[in-house]
Protein backbone atom coordinates (compact mmCIF):
# COMPACT_ATOMS: atom_id res chain seq x y z
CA UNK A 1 159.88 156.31 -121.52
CA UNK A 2 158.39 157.74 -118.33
CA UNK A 3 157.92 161.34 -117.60
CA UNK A 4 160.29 162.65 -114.86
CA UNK A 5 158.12 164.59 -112.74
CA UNK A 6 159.89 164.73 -109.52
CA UNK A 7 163.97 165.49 -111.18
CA UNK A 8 164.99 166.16 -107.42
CA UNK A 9 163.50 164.04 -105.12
CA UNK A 10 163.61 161.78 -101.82
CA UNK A 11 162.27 158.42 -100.70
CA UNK A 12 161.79 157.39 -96.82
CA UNK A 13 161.50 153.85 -95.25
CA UNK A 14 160.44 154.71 -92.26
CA UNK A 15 160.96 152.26 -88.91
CA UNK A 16 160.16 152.81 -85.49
CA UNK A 17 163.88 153.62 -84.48
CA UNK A 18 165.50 154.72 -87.63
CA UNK A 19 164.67 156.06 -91.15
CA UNK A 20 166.44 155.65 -94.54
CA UNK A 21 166.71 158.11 -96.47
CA UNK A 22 167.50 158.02 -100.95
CA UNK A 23 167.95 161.48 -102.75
CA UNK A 24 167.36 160.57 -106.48
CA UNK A 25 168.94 163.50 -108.53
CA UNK A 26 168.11 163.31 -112.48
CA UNK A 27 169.98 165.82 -114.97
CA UNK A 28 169.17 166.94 -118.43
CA UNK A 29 170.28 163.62 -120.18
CA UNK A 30 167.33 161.31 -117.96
CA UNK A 31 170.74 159.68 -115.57
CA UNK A 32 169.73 159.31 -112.02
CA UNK A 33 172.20 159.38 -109.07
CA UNK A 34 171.33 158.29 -105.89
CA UNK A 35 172.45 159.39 -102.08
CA UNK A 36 171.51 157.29 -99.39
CA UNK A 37 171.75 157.94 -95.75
CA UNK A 38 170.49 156.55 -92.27
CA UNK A 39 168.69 158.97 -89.45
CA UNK A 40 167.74 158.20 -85.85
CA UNK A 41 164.20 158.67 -85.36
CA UNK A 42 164.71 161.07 -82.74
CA UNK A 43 164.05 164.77 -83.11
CA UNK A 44 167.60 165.10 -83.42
CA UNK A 45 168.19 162.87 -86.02
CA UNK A 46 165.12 164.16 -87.82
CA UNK A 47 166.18 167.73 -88.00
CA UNK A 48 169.41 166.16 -89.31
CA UNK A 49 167.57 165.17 -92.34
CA UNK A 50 165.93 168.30 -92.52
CA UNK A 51 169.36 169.83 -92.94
CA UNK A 52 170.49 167.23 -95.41
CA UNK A 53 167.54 167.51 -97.96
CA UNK A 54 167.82 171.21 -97.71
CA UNK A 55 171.78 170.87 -98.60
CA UNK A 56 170.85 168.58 -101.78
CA UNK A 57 167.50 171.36 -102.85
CA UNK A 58 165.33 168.17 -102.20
CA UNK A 59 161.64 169.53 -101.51
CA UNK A 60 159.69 166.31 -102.46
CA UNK A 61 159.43 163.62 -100.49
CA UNK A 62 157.48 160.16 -100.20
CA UNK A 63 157.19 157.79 -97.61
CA UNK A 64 155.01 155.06 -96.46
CA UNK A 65 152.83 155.37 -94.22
CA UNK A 66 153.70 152.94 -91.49
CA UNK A 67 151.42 152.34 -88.65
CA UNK A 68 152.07 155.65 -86.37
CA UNK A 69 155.95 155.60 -87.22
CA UNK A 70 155.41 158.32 -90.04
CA UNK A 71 154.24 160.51 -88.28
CA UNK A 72 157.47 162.17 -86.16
CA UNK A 73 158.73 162.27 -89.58
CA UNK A 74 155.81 164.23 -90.88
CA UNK A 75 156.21 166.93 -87.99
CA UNK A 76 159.16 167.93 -88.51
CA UNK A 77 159.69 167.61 -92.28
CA UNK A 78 156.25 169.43 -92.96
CA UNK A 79 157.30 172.91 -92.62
CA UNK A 80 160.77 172.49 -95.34
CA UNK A 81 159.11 169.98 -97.30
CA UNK A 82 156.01 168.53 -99.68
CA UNK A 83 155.27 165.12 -98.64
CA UNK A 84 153.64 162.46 -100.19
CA UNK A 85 152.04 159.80 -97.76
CA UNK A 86 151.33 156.63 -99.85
CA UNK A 87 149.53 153.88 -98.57
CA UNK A 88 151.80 150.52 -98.53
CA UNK A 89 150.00 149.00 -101.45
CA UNK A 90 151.22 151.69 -103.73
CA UNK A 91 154.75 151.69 -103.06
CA UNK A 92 155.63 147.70 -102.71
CA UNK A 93 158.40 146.86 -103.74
CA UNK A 94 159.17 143.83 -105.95
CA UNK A 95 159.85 140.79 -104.02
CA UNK A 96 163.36 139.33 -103.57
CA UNK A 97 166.88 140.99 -102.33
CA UNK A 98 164.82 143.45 -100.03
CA UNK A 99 167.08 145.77 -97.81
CA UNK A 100 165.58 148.85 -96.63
CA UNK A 101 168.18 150.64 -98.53
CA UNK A 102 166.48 149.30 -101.75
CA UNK A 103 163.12 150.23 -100.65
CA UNK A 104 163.88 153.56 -100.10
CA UNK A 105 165.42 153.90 -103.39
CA UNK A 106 162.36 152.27 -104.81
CA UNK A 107 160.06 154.29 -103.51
CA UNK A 108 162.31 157.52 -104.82
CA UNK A 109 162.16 155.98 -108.25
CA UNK A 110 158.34 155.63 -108.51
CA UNK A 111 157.69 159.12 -107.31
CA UNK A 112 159.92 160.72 -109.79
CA UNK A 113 157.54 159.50 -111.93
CA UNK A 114 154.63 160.76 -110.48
CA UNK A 115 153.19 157.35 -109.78
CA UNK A 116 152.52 157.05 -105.94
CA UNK A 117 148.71 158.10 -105.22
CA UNK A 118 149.63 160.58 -102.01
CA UNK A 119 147.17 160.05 -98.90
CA UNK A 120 144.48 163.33 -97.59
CA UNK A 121 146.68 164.79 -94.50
CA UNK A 122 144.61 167.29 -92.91
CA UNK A 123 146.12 170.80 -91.20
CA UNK A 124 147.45 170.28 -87.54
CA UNK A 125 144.74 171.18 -85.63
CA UNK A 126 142.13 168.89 -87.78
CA UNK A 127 144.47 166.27 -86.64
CA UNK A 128 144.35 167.14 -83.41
CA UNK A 129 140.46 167.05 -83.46
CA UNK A 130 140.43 163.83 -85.38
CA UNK A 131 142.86 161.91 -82.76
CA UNK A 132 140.25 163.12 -80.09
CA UNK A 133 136.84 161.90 -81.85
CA UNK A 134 138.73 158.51 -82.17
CA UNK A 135 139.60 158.33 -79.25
CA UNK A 136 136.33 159.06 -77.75
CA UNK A 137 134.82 156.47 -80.07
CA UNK A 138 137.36 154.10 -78.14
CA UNK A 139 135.72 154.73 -75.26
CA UNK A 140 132.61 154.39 -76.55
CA UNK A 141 133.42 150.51 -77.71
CA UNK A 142 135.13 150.47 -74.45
CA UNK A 143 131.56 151.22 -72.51
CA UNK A 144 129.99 149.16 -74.90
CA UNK A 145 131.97 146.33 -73.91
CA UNK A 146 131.22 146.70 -70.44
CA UNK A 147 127.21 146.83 -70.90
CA UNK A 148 127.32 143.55 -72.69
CA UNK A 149 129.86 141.82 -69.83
CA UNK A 150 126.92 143.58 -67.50
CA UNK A 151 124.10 141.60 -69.43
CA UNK A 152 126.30 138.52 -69.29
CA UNK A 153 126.58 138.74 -65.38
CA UNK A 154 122.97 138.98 -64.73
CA UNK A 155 121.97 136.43 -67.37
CA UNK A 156 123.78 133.67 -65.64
CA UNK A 157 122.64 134.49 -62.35
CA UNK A 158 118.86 134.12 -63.91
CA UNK A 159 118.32 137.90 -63.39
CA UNK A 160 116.62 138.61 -66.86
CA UNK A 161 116.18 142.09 -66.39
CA UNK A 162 117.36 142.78 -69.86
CA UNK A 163 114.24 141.66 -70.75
CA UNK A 164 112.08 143.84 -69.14
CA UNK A 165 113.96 146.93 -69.76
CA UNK A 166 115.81 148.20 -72.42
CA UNK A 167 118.62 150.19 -70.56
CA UNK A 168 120.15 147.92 -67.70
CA UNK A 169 121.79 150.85 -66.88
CA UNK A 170 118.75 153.21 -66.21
CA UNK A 171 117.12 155.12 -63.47
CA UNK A 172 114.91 151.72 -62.28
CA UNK A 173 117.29 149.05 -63.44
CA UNK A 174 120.15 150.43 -61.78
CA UNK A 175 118.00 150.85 -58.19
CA UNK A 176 117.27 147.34 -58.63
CA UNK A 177 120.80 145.62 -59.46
CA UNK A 178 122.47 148.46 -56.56
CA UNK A 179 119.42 146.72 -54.34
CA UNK A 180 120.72 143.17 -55.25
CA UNK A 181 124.42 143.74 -54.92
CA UNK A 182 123.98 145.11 -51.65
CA UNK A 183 121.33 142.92 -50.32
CA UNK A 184 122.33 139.27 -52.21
CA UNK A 185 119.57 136.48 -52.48
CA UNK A 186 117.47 138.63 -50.43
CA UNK A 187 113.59 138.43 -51.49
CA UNK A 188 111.98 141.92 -51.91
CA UNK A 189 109.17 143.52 -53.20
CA UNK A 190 110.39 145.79 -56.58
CA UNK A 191 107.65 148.21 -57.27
CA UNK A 192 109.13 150.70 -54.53
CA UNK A 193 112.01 150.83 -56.82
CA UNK A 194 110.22 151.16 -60.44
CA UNK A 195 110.04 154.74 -61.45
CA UNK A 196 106.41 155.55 -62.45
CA UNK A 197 107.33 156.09 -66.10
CA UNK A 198 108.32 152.71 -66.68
CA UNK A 199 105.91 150.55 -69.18
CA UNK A 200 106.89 147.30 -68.01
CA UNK A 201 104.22 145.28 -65.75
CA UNK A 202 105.32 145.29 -61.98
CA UNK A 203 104.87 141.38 -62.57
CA UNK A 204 107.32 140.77 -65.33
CA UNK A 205 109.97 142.63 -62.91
CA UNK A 206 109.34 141.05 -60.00
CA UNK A 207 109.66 137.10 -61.92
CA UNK A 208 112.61 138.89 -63.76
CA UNK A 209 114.67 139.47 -60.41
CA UNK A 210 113.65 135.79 -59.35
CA UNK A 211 117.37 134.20 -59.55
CA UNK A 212 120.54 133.95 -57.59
CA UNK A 213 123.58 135.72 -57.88
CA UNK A 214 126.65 134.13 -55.96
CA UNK A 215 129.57 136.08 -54.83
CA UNK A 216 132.32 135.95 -57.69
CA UNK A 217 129.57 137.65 -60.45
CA UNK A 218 128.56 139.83 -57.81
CA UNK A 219 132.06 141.47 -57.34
CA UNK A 220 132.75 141.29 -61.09
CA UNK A 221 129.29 143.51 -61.88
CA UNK A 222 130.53 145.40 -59.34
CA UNK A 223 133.83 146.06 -60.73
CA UNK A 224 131.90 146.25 -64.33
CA UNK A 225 130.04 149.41 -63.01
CA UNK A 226 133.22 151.32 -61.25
CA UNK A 227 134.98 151.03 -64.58
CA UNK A 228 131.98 152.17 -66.68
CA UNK A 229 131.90 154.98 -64.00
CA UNK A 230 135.41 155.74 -64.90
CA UNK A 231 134.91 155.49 -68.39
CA UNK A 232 131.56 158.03 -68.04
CA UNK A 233 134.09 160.81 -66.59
CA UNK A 234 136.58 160.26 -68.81
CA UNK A 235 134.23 161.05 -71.61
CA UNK A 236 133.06 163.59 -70.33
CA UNK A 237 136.27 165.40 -69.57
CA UNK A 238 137.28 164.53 -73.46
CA UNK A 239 134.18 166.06 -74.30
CA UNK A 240 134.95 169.06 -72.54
CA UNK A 241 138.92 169.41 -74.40
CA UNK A 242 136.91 168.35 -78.00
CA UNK A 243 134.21 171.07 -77.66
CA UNK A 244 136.97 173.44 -76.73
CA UNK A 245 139.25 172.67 -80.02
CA UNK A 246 136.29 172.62 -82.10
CA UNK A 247 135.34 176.05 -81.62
CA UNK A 248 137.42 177.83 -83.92
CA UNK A 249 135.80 175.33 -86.42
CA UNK A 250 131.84 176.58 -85.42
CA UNK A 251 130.96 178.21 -88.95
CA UNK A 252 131.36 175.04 -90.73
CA UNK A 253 129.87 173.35 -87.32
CA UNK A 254 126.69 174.98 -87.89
CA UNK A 255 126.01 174.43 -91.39
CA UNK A 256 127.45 170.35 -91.71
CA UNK A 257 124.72 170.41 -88.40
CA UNK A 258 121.73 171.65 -90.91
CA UNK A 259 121.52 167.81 -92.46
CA UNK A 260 119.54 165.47 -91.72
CA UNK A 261 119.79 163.95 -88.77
CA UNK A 262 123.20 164.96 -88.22
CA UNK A 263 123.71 166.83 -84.49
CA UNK A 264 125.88 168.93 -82.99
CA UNK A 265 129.35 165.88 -82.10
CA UNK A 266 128.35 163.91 -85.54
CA UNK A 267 129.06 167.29 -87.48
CA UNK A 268 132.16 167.69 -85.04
CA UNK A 269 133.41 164.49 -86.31
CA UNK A 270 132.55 164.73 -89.76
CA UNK A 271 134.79 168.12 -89.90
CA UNK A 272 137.63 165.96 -88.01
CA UNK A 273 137.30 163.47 -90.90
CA UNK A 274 137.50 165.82 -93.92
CA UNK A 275 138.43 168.87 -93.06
CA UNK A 276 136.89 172.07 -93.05
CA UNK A 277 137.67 173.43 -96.63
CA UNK A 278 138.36 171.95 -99.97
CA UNK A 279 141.46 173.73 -100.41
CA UNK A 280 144.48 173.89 -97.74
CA UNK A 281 147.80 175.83 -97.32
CA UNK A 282 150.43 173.28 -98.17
CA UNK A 283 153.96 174.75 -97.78
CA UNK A 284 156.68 174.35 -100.35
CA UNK A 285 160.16 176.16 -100.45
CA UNK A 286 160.77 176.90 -103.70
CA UNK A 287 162.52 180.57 -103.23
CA UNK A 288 163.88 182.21 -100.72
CA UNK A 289 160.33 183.23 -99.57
CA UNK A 290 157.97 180.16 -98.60
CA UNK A 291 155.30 180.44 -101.06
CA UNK A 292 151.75 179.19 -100.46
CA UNK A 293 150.02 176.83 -102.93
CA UNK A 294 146.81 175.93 -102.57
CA UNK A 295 145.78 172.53 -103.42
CA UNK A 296 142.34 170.96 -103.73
CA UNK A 297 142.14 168.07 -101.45
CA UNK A 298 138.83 166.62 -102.71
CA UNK A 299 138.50 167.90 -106.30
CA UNK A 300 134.62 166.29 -106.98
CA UNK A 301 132.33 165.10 -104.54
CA UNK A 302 132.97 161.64 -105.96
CA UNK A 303 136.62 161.61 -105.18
CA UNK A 304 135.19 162.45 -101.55
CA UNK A 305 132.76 159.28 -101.69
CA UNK A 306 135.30 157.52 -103.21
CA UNK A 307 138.01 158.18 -100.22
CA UNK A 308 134.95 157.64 -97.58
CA UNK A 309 134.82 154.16 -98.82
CA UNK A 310 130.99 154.54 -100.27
CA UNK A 311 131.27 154.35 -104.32
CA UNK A 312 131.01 151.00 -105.78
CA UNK A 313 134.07 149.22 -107.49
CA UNK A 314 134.81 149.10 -110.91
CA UNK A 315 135.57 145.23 -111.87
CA UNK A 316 134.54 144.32 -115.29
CA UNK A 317 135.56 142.16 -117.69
CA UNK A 318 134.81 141.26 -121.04
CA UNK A 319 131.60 143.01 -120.86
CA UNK A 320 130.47 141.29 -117.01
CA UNK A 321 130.66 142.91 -113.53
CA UNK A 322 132.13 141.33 -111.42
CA UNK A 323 131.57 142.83 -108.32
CA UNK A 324 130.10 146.33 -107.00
CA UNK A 325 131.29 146.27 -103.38
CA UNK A 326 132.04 149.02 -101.47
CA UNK A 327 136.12 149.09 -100.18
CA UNK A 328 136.93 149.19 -96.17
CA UNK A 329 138.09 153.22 -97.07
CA UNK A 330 136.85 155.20 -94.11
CA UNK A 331 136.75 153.04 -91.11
CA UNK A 332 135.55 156.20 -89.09
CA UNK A 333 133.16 158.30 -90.82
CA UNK A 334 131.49 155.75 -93.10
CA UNK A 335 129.60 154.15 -89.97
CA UNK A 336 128.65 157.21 -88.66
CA UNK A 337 126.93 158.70 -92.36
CA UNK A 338 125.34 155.10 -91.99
CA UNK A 339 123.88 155.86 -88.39
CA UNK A 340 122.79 159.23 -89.64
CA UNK A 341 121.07 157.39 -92.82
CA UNK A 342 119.26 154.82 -90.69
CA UNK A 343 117.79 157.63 -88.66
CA UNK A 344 116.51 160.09 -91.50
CA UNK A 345 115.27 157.43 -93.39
CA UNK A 346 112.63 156.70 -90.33
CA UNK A 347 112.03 160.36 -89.90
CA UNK A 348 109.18 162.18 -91.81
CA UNK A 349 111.09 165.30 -91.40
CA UNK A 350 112.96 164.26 -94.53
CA UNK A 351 110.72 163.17 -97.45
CA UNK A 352 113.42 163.44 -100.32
CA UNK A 353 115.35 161.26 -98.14
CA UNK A 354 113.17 158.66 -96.86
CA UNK A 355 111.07 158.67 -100.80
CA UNK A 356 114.87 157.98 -102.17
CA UNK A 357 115.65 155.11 -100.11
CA UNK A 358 112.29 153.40 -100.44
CA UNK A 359 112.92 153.33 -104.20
CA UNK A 360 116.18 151.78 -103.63
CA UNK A 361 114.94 149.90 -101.13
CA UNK A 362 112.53 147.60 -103.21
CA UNK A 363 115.07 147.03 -106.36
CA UNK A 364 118.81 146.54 -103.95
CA UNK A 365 117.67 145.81 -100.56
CA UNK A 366 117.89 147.54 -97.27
CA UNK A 367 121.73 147.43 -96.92
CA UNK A 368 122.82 149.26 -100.53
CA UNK A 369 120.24 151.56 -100.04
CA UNK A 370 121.26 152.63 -96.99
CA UNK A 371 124.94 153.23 -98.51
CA UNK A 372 123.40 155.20 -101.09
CA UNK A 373 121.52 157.19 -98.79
CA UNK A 374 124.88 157.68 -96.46
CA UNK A 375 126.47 158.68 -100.01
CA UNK A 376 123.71 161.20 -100.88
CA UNK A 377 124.45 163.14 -96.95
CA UNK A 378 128.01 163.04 -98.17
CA UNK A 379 127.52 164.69 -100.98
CA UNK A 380 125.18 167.06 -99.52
CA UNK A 381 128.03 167.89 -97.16
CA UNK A 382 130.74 168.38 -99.82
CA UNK A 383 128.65 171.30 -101.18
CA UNK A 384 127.45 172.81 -98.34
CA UNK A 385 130.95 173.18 -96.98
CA UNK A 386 132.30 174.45 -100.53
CA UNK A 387 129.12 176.54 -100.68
CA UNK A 388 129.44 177.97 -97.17
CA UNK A 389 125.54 177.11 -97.68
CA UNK A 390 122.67 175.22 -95.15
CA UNK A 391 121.05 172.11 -96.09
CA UNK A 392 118.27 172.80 -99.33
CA UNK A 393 115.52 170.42 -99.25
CA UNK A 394 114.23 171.74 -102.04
CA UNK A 395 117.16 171.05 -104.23
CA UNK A 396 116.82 167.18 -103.92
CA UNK A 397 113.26 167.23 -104.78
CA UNK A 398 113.46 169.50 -107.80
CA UNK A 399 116.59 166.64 -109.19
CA UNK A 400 113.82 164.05 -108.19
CA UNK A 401 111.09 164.91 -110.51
CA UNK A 402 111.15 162.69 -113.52
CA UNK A 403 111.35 164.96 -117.18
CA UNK A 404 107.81 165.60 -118.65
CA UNK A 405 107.58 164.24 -122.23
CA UNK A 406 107.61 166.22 -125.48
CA UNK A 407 104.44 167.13 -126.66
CA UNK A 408 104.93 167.17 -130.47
CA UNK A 409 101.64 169.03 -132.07
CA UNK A 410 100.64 166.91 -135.59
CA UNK A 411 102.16 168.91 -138.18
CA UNK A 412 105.44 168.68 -136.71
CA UNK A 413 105.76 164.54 -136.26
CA UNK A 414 104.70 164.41 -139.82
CA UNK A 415 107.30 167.37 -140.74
CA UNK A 416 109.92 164.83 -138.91
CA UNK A 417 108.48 161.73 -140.85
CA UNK A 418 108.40 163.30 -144.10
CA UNK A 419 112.23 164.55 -143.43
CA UNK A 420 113.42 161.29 -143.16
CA UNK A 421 111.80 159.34 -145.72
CA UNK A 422 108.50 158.28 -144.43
CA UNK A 423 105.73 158.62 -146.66
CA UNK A 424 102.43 160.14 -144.89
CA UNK A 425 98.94 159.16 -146.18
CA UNK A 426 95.87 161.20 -144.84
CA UNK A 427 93.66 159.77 -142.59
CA UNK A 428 90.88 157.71 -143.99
């Protein structure tokens, strides 16, 4: 029989306009009850269920965590209550004669039994910070977008300036396209519009701007570059509110910023990812005093790889693997690690780092090796935030010298041989 971990406890189906709520109460001889109850999603109706777990002694709660639904529910239960977010794959229920009712009752009988894996939910204002780095990385795909559409524009009017330079959108590409769009089909000389840094031959420009742009991609690219515009100022101004919440976080700034290739925003976002420290106030009412536990979050820096989505699977049978991919954990910070990998494995700045992942390289190939490299800056981070310590070189080099062999002198081999049954002859 299963352990009851949980003997008071609540289960949540959470919807966009109402939750469901199951109290599962166990006494001394292992019966359960069960009190069900429907809330409005509302603040009102949430601080109504407040009031009703505290009336039943219910601390524990689990819910699912359902797109951005859970998350009024998380507000205002977090200060009264521990609560388990569990991803949906952990708490489906069996199929056939589903009601929400039911699934609230089976997710309060699973976590009685200590059986839901709970989710990492970071303090407020890490939440804060992390809603603000994704957005900005919205705009980013946004402005992104809107380069390509830009490339698309002048490549079917036969203006194959993306081929002479590399940024369409720089000082000398940009004089030339404003020059086109307000001059259309007009033949004119380009090299009084080249800035005199620019490698490419005056020639190649000049047959590059040889094509015809009619009216309709004209007004789109024009439209193309107000909205980029917009989307410029926008970041910036997010920039501006994200520098401003990050400060209190500038101690850990500064020393996730002493890794490779890691600058000033990528260390910002890696701290909106994961948090500042390993352990974290988590509020639980269990007198009439709130007490404060603290709780390790990430207890090894492999459960941190492992939640970033770069540690292989384990999927063997009958003495085969099956597969060693990596899971889709860490939609956010696993491409950036992988951005800062791909640049200090190019840099000579980094030898321990760039000596690793040739190694790799020439057994697994470019792409595992760079996920072991992005797992190696992870793990460097892990320390140095638990360490309150700057990036050491010198530590992966010392782990990266092989062990010298044992230099046995005569007398002791033949000691060793003679000890286990050998018999020893002289020489000659």
């Amino acid at each position: 029989m299963l352990k009851i971990v949980y003997p008071i406890c609540c289960g949540l189906d959470v919807h966009k306009s109402f939750v469901v709520a199951c109290i599962a109460s166990t006494n001394e001889r292992g019966v359960t009850s069960y009190n069900s109850k429907h809330f409005s999603t509302f603040t009102k109706g949430l601080k109504e269920l407040s009031a009703w777990l505290s009336y039943y002694k219910c601390a524990d709660v689990c819910m699912e965590s359902t797109g951005k639904y859970w998350i009024p529910v998380y507000n205002v239960l977090e200060h009264s209550c521990k609560i388990v977010l569990a991803h949906p794959k952990y708490v489906k229920s069996i199929p056939g004669k589903k009601t929400d009712k039911k699934d609230a009752q089976w997710i309060a009988d699973i976590f009685k039994h200590n059986l839901v894996i709970g989710s990492f939910i970071p303090p407020f204002d890490i939440r804060q910070l992390r809603d603000l780095i994704r957005y900005r990385s919205k705009l980013t795909s946004y402005s992104t977008g809107e380069t390509n559409r830009a490339r698309n524009c002048l490549t079917v009017s036969n203006l194959k300036l993306d081929d002479v330079f590399s940024n369409i959108f720089g000082k000398s590409a940009s004089a030339i396209i404003n020059h086109i769009l307000e001059h259309p089909n007009e033949p004119f000389d380009v090299s009084e519009f080249v800035d005199g840094r620019c490698k490419a031959p005056i020639e190649n420009i000049q047959a590059a701007v040889d094509g015809v742009m009619c009216g309709e991609q004209s007004q789109k690219l024009q439209i193309i570059q107000a909205h980029m515009h917009d989307l410029e100022k926008a970041k910036a101004n997010l920039d501006s509110v994200i520098l401003t919440l990050a400060e209190k976080f500038r101690p850990q700034i500064n020393v996730v910023s002493t890794a490779p290739a890691i600058k000033s925003l990528s260390a910002i976002t890696i701290i909106a990812e994961i948090g500042v420290l390993m352990n974290f106030a988590q509020f639980r009412p269990q007198t009439e005093q709130a007490e404060v536990h603290y709780m390790s979050v990430f207890i090894s820096a492999k459960h941190l790889c492992s939640w970033a989505g770069l540690s292989p699977q384990n999927n063997s049978s009958a003495g085969k693997k099956k597969t060693t991919r990596i899971s889709r954990s860490g939609a956010y910070i696993k491409p950036l690690l992988v951005q800062c990998a791909n640049a200090a494995v190019k840099s000579d700045k980094y030898p321990e780092i760039r000596n690793r992942y040739l190694k790799l390289k020439k057994r697994r190939g470019h792409k595992k090796a760079i996920i072991a490299i992005a797992r190696m800056l992870l793990v460097a981070i892990y320390n140095m935030l638990k360490n309150n310590e700057p990036y050491n070189p010198e530590l992966y080099i010392k782990s990266d010298v092989q062990p010298k062999p044992n230099d046995f002198a005569i007398d002791h081999a033949v000691r060793m041989l003679l000890s286990q049954g050998y018999s020893v002859s002289p020489p000659g």
